[in-house]
N, C-alpha and C. Protein backbone atom coordinates (compact mmCIF):
# COMPACT_ATOMS: atom_id res chain seq x y z
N UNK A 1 -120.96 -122.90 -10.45
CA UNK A 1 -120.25 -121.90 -9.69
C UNK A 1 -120.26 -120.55 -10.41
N UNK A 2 -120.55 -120.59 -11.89
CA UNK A 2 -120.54 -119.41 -12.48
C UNK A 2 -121.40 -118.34 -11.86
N UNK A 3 -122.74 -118.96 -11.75
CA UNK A 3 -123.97 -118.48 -11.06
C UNK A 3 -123.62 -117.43 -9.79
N UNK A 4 -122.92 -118.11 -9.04
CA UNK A 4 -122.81 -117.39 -7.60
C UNK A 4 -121.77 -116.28 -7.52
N UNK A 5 -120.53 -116.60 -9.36
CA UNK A 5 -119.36 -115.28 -9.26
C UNK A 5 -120.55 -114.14 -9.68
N UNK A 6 -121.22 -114.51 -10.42
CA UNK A 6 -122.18 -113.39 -11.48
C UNK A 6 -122.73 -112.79 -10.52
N UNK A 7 -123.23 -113.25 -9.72
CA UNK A 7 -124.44 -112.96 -8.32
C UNK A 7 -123.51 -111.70 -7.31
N UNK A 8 -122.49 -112.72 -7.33
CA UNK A 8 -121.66 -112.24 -6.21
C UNK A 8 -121.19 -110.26 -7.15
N UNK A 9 -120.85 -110.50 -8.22
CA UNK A 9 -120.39 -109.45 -8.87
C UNK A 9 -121.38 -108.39 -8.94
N UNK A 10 -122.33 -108.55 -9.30
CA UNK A 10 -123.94 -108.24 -10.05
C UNK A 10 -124.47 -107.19 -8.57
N UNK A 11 -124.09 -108.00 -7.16
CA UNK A 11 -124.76 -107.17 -6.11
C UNK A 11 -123.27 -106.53 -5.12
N UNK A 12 -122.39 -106.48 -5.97
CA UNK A 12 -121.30 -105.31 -5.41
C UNK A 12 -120.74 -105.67 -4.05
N UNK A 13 -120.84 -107.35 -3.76
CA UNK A 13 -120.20 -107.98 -2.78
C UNK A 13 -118.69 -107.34 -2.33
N UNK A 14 -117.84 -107.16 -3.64
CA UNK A 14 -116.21 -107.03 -2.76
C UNK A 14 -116.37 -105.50 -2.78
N UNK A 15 -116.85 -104.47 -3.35
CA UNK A 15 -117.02 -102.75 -2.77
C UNK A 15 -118.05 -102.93 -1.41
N UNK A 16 -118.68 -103.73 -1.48
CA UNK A 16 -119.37 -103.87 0.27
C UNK A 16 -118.11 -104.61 0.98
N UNK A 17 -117.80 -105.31 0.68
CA UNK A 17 -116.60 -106.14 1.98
C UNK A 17 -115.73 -104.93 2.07
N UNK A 18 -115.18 -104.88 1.46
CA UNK A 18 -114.08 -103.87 1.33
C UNK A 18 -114.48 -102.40 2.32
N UNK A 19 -115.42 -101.94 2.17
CA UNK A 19 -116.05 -100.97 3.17
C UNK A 19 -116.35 -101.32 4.32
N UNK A 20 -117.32 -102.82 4.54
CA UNK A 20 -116.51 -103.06 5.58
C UNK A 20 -114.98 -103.56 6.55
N UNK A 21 -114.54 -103.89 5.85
CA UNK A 21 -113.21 -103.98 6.38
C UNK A 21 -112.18 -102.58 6.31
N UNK A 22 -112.84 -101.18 6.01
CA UNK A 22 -112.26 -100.44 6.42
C UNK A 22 -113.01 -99.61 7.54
N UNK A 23 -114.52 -99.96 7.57
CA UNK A 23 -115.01 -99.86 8.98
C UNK A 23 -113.94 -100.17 10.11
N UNK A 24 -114.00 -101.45 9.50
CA UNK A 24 -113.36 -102.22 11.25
C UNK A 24 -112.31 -102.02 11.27
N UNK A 25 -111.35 -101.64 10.38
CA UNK A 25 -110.50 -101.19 10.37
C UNK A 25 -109.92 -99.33 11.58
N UNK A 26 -110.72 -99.09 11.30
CA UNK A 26 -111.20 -97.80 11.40
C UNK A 26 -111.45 -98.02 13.40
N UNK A 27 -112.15 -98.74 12.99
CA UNK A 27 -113.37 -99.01 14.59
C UNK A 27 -111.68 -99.84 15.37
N UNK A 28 -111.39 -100.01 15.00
CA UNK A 28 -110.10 -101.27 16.01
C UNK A 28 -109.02 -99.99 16.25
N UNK A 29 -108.55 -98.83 15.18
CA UNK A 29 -107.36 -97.96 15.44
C UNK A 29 -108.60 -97.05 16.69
N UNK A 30 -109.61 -96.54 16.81
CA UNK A 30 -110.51 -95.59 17.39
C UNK A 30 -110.46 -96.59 18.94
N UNK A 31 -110.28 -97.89 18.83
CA UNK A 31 -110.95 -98.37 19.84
C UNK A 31 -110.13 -98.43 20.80
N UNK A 32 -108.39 -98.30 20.14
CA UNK A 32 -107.40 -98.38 21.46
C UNK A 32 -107.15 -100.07 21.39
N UNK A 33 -106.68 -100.03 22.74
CA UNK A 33 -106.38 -101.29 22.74
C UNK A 33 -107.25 -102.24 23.72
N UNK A 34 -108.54 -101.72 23.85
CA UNK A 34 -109.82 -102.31 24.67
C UNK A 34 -109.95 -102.10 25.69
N UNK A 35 -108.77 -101.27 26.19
CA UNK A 35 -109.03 -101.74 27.70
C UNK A 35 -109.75 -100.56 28.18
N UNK A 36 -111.23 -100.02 27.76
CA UNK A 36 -112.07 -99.52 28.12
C UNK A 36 -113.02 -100.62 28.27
N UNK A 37 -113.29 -101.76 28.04
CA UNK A 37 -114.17 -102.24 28.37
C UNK A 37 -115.54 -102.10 27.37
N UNK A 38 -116.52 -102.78 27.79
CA UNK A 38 -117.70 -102.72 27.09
C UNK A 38 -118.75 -101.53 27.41
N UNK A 39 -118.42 -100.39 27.98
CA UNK A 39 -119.24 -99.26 28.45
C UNK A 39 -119.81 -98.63 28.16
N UNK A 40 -118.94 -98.39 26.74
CA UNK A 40 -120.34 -97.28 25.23
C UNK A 40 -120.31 -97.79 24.16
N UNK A 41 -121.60 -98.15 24.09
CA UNK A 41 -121.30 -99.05 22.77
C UNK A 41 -121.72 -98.40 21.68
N UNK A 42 -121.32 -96.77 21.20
CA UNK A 42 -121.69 -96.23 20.27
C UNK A 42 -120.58 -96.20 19.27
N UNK A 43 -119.54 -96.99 19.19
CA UNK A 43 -118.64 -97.30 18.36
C UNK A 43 -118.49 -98.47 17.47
N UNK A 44 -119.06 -99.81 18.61
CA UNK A 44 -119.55 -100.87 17.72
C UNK A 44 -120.37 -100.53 17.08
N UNK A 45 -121.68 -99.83 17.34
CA UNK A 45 -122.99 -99.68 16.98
C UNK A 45 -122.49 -98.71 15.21
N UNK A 46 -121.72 -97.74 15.28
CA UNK A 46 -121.06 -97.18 13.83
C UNK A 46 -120.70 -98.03 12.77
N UNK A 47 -120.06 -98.68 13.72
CA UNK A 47 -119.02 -99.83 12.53
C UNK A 47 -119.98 -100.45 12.10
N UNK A 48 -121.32 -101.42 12.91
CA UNK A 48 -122.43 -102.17 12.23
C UNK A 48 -123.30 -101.69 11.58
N UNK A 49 -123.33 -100.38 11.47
CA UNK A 49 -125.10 -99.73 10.81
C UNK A 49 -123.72 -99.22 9.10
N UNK A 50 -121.95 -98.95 9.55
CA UNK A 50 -121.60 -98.91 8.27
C UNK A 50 -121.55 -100.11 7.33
N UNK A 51 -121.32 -101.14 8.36
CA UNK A 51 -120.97 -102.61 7.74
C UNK A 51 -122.54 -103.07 7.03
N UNK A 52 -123.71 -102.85 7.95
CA UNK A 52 -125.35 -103.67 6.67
C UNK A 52 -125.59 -102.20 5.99
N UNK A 53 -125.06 -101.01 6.51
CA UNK A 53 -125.35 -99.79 4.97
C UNK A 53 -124.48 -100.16 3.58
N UNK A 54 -123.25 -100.97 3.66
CA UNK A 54 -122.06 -101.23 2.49
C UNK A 54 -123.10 -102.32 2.12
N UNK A 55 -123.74 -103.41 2.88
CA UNK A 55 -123.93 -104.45 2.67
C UNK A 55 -125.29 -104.59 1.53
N UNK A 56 -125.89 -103.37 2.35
CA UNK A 56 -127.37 -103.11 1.59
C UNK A 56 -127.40 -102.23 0.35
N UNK A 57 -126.21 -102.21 -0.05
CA UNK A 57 -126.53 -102.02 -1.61
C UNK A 57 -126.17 -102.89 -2.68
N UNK A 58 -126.09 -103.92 -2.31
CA UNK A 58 -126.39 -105.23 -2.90
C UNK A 58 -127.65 -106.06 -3.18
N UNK A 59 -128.41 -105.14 -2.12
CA UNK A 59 -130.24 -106.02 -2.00
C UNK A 59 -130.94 -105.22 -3.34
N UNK A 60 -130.40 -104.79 -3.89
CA UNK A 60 -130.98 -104.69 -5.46
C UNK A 60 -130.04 -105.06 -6.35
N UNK A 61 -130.70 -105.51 -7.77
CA UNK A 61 -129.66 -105.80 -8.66
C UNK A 61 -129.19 -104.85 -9.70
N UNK A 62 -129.12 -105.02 -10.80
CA UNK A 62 -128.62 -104.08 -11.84
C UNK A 62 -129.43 -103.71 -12.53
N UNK A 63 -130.66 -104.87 -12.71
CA UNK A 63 -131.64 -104.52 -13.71
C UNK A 63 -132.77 -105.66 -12.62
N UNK A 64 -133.68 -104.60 -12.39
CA UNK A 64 -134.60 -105.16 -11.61
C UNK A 64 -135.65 -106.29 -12.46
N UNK A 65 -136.18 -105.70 -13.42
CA UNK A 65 -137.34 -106.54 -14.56
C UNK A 65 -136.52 -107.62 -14.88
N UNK A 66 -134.77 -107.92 -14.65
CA UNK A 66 -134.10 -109.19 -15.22
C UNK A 66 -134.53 -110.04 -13.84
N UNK A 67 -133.96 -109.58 -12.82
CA UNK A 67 -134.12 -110.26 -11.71
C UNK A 67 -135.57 -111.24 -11.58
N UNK A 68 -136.33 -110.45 -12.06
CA UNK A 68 -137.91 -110.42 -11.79
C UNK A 68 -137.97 -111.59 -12.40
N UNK A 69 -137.54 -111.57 -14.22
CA UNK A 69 -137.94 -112.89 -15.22
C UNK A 69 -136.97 -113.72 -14.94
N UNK A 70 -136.49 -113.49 -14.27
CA UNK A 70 -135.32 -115.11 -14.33
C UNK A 70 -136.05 -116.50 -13.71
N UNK A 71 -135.70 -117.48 -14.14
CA UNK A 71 -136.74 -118.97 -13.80
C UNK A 71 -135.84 -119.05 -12.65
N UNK A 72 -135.82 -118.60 -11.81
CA UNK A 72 -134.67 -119.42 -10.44
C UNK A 72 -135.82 -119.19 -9.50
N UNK A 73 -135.74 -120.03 -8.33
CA UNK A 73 -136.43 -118.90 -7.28
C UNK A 73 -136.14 -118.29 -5.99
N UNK A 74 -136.18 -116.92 -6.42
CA UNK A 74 -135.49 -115.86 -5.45
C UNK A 74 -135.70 -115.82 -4.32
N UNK A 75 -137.43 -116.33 -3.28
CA UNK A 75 -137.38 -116.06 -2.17
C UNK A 75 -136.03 -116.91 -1.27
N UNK A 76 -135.95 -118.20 -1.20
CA UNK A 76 -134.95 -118.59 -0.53
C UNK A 76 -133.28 -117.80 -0.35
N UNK A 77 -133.20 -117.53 -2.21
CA UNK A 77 -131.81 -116.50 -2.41
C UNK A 77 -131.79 -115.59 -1.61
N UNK A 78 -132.89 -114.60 -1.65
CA UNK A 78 -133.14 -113.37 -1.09
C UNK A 78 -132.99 -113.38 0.33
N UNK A 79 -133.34 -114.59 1.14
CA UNK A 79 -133.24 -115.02 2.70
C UNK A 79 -132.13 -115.19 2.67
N UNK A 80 -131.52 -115.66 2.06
CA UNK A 80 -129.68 -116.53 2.13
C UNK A 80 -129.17 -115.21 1.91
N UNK A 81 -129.15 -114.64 1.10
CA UNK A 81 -128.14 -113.14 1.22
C UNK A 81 -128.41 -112.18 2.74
N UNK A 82 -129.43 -112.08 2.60
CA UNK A 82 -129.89 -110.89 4.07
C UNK A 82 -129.15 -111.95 4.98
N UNK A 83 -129.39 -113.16 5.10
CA UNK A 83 -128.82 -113.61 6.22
C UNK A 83 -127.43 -113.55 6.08
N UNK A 84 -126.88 -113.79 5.69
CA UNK A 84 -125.25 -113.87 5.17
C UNK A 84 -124.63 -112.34 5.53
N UNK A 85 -125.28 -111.54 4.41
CA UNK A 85 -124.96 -110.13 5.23
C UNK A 85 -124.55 -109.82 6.66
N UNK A 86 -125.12 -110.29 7.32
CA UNK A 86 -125.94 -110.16 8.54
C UNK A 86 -124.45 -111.07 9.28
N UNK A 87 -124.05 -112.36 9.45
CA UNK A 87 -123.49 -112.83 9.95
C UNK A 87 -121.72 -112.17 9.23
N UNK A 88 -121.46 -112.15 8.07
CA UNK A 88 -120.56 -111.30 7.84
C UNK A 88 -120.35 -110.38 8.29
N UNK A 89 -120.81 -109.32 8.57
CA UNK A 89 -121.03 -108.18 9.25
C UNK A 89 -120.45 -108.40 10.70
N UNK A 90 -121.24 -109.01 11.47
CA UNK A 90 -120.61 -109.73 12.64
C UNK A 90 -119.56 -110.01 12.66
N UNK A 91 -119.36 -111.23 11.76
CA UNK A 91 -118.23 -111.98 12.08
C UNK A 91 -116.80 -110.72 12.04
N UNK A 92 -117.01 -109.93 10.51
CA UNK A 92 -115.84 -108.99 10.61
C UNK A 92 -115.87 -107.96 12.12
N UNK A 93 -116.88 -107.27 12.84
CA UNK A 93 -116.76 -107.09 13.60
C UNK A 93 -116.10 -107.57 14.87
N UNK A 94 -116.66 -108.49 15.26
CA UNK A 94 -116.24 -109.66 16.23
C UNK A 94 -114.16 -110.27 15.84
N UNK A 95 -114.48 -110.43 14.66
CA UNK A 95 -112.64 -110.32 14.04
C UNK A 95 -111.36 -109.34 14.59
N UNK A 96 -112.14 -108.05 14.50
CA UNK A 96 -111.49 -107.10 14.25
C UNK A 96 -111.44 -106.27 15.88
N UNK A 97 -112.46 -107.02 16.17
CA UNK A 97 -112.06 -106.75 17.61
C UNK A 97 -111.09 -107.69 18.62
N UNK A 98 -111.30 -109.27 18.26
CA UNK A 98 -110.18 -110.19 19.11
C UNK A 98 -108.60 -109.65 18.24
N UNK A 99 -108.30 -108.77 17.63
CA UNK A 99 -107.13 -108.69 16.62
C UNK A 99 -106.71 -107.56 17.77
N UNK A 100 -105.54 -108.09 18.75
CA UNK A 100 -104.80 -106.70 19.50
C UNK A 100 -105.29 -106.53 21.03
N UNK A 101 -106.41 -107.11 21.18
CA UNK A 101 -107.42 -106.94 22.43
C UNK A 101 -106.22 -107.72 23.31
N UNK A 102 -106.41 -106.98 24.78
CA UNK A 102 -105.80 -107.49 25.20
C UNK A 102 -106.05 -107.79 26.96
N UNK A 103 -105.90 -108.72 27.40
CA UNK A 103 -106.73 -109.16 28.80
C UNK A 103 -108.27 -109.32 28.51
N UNK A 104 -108.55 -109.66 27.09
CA UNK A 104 -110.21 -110.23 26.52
C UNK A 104 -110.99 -109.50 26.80
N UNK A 105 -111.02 -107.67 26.67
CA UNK A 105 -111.93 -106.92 26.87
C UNK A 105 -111.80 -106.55 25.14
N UNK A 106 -113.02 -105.97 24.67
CA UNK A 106 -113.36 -105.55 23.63
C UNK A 106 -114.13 -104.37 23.51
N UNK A 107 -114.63 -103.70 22.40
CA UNK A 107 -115.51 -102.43 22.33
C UNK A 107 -116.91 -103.01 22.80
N UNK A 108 -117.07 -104.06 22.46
CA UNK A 108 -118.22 -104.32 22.58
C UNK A 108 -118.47 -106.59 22.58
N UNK A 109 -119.07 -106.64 23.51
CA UNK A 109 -119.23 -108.42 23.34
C UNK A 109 -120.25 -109.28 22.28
N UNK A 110 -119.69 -110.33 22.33
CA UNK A 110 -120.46 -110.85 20.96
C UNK A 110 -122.05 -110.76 20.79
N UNK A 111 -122.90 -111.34 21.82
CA UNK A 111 -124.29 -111.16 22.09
C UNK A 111 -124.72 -109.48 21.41
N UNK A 112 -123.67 -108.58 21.67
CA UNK A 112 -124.30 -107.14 21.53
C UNK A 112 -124.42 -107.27 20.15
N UNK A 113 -123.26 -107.74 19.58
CA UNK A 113 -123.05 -107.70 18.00
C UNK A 113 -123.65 -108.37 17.22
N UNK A 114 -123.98 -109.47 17.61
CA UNK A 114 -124.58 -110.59 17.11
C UNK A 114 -126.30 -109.88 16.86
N UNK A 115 -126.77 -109.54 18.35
CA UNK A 115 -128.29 -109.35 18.30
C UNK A 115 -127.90 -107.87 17.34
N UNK A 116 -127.39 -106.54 17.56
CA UNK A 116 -127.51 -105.53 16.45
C UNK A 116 -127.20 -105.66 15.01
N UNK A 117 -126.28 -106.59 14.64
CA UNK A 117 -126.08 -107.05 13.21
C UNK A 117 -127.29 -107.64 13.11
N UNK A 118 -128.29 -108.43 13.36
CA UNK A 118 -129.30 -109.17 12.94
C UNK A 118 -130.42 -108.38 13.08
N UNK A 119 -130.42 -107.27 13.84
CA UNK A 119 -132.08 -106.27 13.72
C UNK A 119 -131.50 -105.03 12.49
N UNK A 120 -130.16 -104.72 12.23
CA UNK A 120 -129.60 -104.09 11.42
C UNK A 120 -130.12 -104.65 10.18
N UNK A 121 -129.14 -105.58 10.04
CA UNK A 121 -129.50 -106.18 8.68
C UNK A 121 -130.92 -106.57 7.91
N UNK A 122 -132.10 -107.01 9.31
CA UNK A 122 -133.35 -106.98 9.11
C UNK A 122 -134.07 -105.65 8.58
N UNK A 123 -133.34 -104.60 9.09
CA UNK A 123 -133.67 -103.40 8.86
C UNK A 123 -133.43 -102.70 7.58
N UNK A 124 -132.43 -102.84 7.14
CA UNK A 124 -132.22 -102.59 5.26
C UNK A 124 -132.29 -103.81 4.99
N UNK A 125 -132.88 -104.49 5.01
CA UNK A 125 -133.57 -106.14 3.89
C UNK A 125 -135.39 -105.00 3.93
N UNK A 126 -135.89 -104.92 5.36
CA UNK A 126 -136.73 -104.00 5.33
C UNK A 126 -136.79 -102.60 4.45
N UNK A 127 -136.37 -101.95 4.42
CA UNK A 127 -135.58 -100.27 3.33
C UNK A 127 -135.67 -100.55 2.11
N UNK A 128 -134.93 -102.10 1.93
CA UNK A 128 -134.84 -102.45 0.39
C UNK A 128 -136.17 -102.77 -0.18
N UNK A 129 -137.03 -103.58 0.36
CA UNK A 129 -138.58 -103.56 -0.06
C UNK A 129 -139.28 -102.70 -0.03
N UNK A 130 -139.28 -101.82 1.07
CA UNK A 130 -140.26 -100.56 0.93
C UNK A 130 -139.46 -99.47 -0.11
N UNK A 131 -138.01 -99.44 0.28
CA UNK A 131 -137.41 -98.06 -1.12
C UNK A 131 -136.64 -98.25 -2.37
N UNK A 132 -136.18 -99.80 -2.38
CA UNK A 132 -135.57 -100.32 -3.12
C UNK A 132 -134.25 -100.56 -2.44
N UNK A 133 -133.09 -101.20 -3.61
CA UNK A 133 -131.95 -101.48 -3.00
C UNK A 133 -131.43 -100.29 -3.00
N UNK A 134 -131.50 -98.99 -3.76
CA UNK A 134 -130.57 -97.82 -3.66
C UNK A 134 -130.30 -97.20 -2.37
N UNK A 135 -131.94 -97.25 -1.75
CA UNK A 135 -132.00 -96.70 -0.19
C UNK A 135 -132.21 -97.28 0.27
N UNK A 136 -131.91 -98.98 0.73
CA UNK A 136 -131.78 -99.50 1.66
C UNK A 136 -131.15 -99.14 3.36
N UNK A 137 -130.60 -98.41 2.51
CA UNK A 137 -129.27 -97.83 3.76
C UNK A 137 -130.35 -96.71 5.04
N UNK A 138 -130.97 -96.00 3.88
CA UNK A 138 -131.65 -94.89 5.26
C UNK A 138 -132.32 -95.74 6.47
N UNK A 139 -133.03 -97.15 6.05
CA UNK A 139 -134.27 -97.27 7.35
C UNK A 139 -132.49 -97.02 8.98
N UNK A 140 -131.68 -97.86 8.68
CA UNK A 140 -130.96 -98.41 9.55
C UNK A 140 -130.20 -97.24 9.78
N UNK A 141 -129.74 -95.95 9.05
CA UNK A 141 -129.19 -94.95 9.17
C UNK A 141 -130.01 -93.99 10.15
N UNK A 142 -131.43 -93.60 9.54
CA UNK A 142 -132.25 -93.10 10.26
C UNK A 142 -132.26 -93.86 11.80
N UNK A 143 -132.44 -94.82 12.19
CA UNK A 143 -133.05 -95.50 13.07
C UNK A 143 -131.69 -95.37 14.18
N UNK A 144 -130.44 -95.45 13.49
CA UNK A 144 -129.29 -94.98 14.27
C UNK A 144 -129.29 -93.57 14.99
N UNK A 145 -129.30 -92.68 13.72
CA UNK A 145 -129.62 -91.36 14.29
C UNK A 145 -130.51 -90.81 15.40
N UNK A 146 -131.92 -91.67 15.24
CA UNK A 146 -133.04 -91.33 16.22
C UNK A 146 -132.76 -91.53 17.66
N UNK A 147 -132.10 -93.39 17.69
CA UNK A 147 -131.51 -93.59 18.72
C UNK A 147 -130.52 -92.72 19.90
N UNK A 148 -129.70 -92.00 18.43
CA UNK A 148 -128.51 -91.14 19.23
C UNK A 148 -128.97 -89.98 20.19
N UNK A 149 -130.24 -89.35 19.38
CA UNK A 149 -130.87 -88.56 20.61
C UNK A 149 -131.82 -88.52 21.19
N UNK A 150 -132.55 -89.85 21.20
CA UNK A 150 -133.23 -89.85 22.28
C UNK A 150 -132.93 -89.90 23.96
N UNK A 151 -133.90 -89.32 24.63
CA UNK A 151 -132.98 -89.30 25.76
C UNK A 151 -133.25 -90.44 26.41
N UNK A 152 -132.54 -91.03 27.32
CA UNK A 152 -132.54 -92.18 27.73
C UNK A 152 -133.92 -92.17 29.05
N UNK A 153 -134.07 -93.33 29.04
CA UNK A 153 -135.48 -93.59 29.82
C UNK A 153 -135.78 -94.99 30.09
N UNK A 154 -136.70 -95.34 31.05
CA UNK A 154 -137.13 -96.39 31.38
C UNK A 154 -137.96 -97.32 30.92
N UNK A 155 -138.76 -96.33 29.67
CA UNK A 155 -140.62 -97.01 29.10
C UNK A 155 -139.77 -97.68 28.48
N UNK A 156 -140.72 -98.23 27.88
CA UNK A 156 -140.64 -99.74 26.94
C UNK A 156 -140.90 -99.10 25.16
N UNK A 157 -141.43 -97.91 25.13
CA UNK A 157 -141.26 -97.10 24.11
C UNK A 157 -139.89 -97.00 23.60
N UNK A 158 -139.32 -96.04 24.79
CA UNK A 158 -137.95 -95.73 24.53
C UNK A 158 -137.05 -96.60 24.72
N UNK A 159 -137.07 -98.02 25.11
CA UNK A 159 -136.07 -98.94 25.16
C UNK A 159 -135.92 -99.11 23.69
N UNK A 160 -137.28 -99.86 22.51
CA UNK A 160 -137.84 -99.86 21.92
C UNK A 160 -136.63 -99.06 20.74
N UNK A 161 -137.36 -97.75 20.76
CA UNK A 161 -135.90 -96.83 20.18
C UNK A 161 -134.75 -97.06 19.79
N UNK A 162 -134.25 -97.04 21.05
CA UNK A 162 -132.67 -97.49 21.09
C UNK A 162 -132.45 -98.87 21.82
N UNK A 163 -133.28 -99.71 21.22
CA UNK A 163 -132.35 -101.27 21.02
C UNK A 163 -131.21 -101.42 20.59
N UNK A 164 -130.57 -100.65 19.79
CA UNK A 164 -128.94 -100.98 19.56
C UNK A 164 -128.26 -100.55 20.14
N UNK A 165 -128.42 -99.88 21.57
CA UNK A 165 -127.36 -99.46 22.59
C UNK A 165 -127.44 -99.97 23.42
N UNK A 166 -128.88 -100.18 23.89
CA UNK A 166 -128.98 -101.22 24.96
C UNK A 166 -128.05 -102.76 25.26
N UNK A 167 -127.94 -103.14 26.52
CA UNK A 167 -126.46 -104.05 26.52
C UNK A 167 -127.43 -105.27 26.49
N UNK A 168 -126.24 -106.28 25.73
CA UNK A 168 -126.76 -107.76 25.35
C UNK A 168 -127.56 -108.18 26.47
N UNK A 169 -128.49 -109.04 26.16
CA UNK A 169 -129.74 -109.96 27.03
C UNK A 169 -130.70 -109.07 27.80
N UNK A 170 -130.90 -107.63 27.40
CA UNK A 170 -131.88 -107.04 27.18
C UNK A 170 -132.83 -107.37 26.24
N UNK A 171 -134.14 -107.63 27.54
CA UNK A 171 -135.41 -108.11 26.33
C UNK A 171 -135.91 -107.22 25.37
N UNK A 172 -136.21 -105.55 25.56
CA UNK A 172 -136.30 -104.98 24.65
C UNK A 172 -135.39 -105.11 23.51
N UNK A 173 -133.80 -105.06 23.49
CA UNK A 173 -133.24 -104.64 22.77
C UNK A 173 -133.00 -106.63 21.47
N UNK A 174 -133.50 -107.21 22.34
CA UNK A 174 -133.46 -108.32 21.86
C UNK A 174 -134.57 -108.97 20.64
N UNK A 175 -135.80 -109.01 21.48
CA UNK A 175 -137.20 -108.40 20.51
C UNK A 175 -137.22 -107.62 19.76
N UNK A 176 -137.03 -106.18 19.76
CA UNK A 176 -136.73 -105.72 18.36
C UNK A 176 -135.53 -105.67 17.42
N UNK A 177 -134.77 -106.63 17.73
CA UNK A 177 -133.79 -106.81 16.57
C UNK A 177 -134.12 -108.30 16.19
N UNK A 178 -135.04 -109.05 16.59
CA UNK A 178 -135.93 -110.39 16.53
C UNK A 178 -136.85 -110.16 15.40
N UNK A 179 -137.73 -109.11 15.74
CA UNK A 179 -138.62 -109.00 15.07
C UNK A 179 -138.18 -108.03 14.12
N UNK A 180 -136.97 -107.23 13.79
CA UNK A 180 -136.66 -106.94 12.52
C UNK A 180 -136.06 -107.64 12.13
N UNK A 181 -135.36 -108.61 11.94
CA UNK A 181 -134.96 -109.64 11.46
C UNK A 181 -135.80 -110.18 10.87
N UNK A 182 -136.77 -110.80 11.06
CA UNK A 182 -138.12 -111.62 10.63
C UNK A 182 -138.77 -111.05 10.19
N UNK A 183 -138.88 -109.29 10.11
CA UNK A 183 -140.12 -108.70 9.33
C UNK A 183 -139.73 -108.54 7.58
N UNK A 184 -137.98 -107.80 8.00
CA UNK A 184 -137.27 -107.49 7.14
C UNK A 184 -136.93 -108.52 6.15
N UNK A 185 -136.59 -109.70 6.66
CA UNK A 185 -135.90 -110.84 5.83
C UNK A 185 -137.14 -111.38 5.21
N UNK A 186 -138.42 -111.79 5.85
CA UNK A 186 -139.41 -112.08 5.19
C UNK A 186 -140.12 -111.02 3.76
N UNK A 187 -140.37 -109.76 4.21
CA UNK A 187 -140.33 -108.48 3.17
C UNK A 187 -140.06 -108.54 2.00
N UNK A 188 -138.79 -108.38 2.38
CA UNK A 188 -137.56 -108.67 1.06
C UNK A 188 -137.87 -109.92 0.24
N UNK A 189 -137.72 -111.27 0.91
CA UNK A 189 -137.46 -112.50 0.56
C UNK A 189 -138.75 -112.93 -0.50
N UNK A 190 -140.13 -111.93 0.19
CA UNK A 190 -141.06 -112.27 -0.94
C UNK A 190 -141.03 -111.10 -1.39
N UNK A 191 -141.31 -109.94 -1.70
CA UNK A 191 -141.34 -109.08 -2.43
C UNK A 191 -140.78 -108.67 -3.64
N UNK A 192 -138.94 -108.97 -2.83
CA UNK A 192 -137.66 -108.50 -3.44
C UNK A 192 -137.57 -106.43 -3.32
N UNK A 193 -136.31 -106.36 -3.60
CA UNK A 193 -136.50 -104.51 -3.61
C UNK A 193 -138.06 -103.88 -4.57
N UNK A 194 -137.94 -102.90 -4.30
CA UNK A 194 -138.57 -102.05 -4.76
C UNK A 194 -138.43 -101.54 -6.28
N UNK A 195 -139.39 -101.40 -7.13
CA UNK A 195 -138.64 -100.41 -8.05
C UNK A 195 -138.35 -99.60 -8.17
C-alpha cells in the first residue's frame, strides 16, 4: 500500500481533487437549483475540461528518467490512472449535481458527462504524450475554446469540433470522445509524458 500513497502523492492527486471539488462546487452555486433543465451545456462542459485540466497534472511525475528506470510496468498503470481520472471527474460531477436538484433536472445528464469526461480525459492523456505532463492541460483547454466559437452547423466537420456540446447519443459527439479516449489512453499508456 506504500506504493500507491507514494504514487498517489508523487502525481498531486489531493491538489487535483481538491480543484475539482471546488469546480463543482462552483458549477452547483452557478447552476441554481436545476430547474433550467439540460439546455446549455456550457457549464457542465467548464466544470469537466477544469476537473481532467486539475487531473492532468498528475500524468507526469516528478522526475521523469526515475519513472522511466523503475522495474514496474507502467503501460497498464498509465491506463489505470487516465482511466480513473476520467471516471472521478464524472462521478464528482454527476455528485454535485444530484446534491439540491430538485424534481431530477440537472445542468446536464449523465450520458453527456460520462461521454465528455472520457474524450476529455483522452484528450490530456493525449497533451501529456505529445507535451508532457506540464501541458497536458492545453490539448483539452484549446479544444474547449475552439468549440466555443465555432459557429454552429450541420457538417460532420463541425459536429466533429464541438462534440462536447453536442447532447448525449449524438453519434458525432460520441465517436470523437471514443476515439479520444482510445487514442489518448493508448499514447500515454505506451509512451508515457513527454520530456
Amino acid at each position: 500500500m506504500r506504493w500507491l500513497t507514494l504514487y498517489v502523492r508523487s502525481r498531486q492527486v489531493p491538489a487535483s481533487f481538491a480543484a475539482l471539488m471546488i469546480g463543482a462546487a462552483v458549477m452547483r452555486a452557478l447552476g441554481g437549483d436545476g430547474s433550467e433543465g439540460t439546455g446549455d451545456p456550457r457549464l457542465a462542459v467548464l466544470v469537466l475540461v477544469t476537473g481532467v485540466m486539475a487531473a492532468s497534472i498528475g500524468l507526469g511525475g516528478q522526475d521523469l528518467a526515475l519513472d522511466r528506470a523503475a522495474a514496474i510496468r507502467w503501460v497498464p498503470r498509465r491506463a489505470a490512472h487516465v482511466l480513473l481520472a476520467g471516471v472521478v471527474v464524472a462521478a464528482v460531477l454527476l455528485a454535485a449535481q444530484g446534491v439540491g436538484a430538485r424534481g431530477g433536472t440537472s445542468v446536464a445528464d449523465a450520458g453527456f458527462v460520462v461521454r465528455d469526461s472520457a474524450g476529455l480525459t483522452g484528450l490530456a492523456a493525449l497533451g501529456a504524450a505529445l507535451s508532457g505532463g506540464r501541458y497536458a492541460w492545453a490539448l483539452p483547454f484549446a479544444w474547449l475554446s475552439f468549440s466555443f466559437v465555432t459557429p454552429a452547423g450541420t457538417g460532420t466537420a463541425t459536429r466533429v469540433a464541438t462534440w462536447m456540446l453536442l447532447p448525449a447519443g449524438t453519434a458525432a459527439g460520441t465517436w470523437t470522445a471514443l476515439v479520444l479516449l482510445g487514442v489518448g489512453t493508448a499514447a500515454y499508456a505506451l509512451a508515457g509524458p513527454r520530456r
